[in-house]
C-alpha atoms as a PDB file:
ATOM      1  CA  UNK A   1       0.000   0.000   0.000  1.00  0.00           C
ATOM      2  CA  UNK A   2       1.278   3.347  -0.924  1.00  0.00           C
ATOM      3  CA  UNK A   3       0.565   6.357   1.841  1.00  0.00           C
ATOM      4  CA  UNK A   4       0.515   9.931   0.003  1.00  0.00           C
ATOM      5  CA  UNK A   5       0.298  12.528   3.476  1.00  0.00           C
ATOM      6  CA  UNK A   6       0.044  15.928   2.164  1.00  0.00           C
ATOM      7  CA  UNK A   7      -0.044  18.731   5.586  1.00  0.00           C
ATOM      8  CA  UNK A   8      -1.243  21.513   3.841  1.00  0.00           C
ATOM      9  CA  UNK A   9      -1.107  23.711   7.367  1.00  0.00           C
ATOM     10  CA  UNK A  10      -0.187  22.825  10.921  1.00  0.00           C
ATOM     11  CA  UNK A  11      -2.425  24.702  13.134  1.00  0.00           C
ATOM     12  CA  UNK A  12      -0.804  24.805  16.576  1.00  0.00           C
ATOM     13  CA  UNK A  13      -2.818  27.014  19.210  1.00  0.00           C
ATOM     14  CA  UNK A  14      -0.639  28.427  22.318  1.00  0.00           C
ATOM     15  CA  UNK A  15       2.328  27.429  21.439  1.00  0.00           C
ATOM     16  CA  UNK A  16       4.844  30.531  20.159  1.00  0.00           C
ATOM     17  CA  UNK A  17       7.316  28.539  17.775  1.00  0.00           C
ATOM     18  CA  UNK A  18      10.220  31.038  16.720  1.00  0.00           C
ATOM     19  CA  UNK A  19      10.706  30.880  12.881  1.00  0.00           C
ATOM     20  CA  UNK A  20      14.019  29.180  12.985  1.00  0.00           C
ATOM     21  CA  UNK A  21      12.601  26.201  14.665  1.00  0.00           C
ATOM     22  CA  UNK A  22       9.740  25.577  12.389  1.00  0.00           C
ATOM     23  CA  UNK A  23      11.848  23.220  10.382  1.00  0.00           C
ATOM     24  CA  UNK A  24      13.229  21.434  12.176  1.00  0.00           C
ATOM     25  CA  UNK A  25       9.748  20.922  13.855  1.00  0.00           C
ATOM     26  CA  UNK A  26       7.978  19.635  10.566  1.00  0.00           C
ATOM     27  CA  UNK A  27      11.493  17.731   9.499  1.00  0.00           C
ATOM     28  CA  UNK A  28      11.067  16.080  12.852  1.00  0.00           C
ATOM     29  CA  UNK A  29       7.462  15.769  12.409  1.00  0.00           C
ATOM     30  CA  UNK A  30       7.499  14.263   8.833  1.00  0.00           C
ATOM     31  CA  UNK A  31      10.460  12.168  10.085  1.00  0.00           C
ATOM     32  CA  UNK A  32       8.304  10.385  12.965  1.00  0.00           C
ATOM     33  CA  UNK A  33       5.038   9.938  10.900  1.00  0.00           C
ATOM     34  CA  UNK A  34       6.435   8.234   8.514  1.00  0.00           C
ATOM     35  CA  UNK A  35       8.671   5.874  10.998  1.00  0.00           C
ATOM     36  CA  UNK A  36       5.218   5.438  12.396  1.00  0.00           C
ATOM     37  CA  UNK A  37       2.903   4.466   9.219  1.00  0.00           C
ATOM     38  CA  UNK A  38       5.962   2.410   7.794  1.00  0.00           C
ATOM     39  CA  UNK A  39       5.489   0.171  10.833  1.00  0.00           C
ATOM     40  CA  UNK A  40       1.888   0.181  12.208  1.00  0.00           C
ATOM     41  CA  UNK A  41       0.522   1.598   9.239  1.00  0.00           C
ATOM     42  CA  UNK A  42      -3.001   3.258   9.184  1.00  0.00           C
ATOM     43  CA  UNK A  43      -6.465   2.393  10.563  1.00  0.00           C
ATOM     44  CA  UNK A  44      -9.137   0.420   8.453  1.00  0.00           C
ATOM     45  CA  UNK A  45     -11.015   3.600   8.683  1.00  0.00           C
ATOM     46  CA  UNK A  46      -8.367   5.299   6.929  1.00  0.00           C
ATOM     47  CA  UNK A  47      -7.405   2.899   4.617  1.00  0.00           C
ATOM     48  CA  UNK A  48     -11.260   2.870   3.355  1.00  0.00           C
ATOM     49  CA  UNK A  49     -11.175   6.751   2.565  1.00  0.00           C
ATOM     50  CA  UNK A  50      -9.518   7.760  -0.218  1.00  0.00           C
ATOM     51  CA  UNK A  51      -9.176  11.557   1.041  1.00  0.00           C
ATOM     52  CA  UNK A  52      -9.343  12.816   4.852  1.00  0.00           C
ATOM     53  CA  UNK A  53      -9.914  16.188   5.091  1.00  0.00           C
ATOM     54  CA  UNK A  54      -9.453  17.076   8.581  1.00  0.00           C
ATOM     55  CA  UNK A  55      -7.238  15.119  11.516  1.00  0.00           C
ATOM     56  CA  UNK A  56      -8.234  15.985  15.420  1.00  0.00           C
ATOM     57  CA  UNK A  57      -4.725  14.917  17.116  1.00  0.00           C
ATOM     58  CA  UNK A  58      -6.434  16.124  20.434  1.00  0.00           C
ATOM     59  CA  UNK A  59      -4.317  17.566  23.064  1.00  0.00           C
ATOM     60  CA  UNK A  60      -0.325  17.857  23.737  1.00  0.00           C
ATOM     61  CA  UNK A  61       1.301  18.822  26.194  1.00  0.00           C
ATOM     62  CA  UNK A  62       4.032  20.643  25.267  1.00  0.00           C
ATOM     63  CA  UNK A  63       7.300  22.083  27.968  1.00  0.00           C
ATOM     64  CA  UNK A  64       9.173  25.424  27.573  1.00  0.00           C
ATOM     65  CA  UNK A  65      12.059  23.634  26.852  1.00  0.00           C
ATOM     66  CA  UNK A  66      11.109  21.487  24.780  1.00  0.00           C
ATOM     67  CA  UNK A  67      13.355  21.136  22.556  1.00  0.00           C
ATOM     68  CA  UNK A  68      11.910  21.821  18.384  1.00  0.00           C
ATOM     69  CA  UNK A  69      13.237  17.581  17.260  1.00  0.00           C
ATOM     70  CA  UNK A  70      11.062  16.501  20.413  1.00  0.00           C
ATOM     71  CA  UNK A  71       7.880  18.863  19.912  1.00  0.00           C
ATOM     72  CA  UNK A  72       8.371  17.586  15.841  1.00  0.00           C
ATOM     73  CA  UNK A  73       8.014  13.800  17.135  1.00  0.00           C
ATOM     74  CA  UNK A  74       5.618  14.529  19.652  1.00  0.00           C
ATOM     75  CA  UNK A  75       3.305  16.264  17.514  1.00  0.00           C
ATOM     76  CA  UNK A  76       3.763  13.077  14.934  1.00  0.00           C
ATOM     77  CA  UNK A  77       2.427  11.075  17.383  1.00  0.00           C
ATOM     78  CA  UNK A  78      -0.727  13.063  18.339  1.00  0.00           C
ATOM     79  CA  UNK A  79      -1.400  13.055  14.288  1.00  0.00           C
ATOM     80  CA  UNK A  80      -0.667   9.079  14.999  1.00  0.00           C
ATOM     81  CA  UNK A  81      -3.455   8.501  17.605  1.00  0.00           C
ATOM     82  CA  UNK A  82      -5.876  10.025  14.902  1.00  0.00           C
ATOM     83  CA  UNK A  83      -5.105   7.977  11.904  1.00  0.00           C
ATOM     84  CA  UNK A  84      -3.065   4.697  13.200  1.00  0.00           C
ATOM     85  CA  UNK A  85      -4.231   1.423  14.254  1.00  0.00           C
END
């Protein structure tokens, strides 16, 4: 099965992300989804629809010094809980 993701925006309320960190956050991000759907790969719910338009990844918690790799993977893994098995 081939997996096309296409983010077309990140919306990320409360959390003020300098401009130098946001890529390494979606490098970090993309990095970690993919890891993710290359091993678990996506829920039957998902795999029926040809085209999601919208993905609730619910809450995070994110630290102050949180570092912009960590927030990247952690944010990958909210979009997980959405969409994976």
């Amino acid at each position: 099965m081939n997996i096309t993701v296409h983010i077309e925006r990140l919306i990320l309320d409360g959390i003020a992300l300098p401009q130098r960190h946001r890529p390494v956050v979606q490098a970090a991000m993309e990095e970690e989804l993919a890891r993710l759907l290359a091993i678990d790969g996506l829920s039957i719910d998902f795999q029926q629809r040809h085209v999601q338009q919208r993905v609730q990844a619910g809450v995070l918690e994110v630290k102050d010094n949180d570092e912009p790799t960590v927030l990247g993977r952690n944010i990958a893994r909210a979009v997980y809980r959405g969409i994976g098995q």
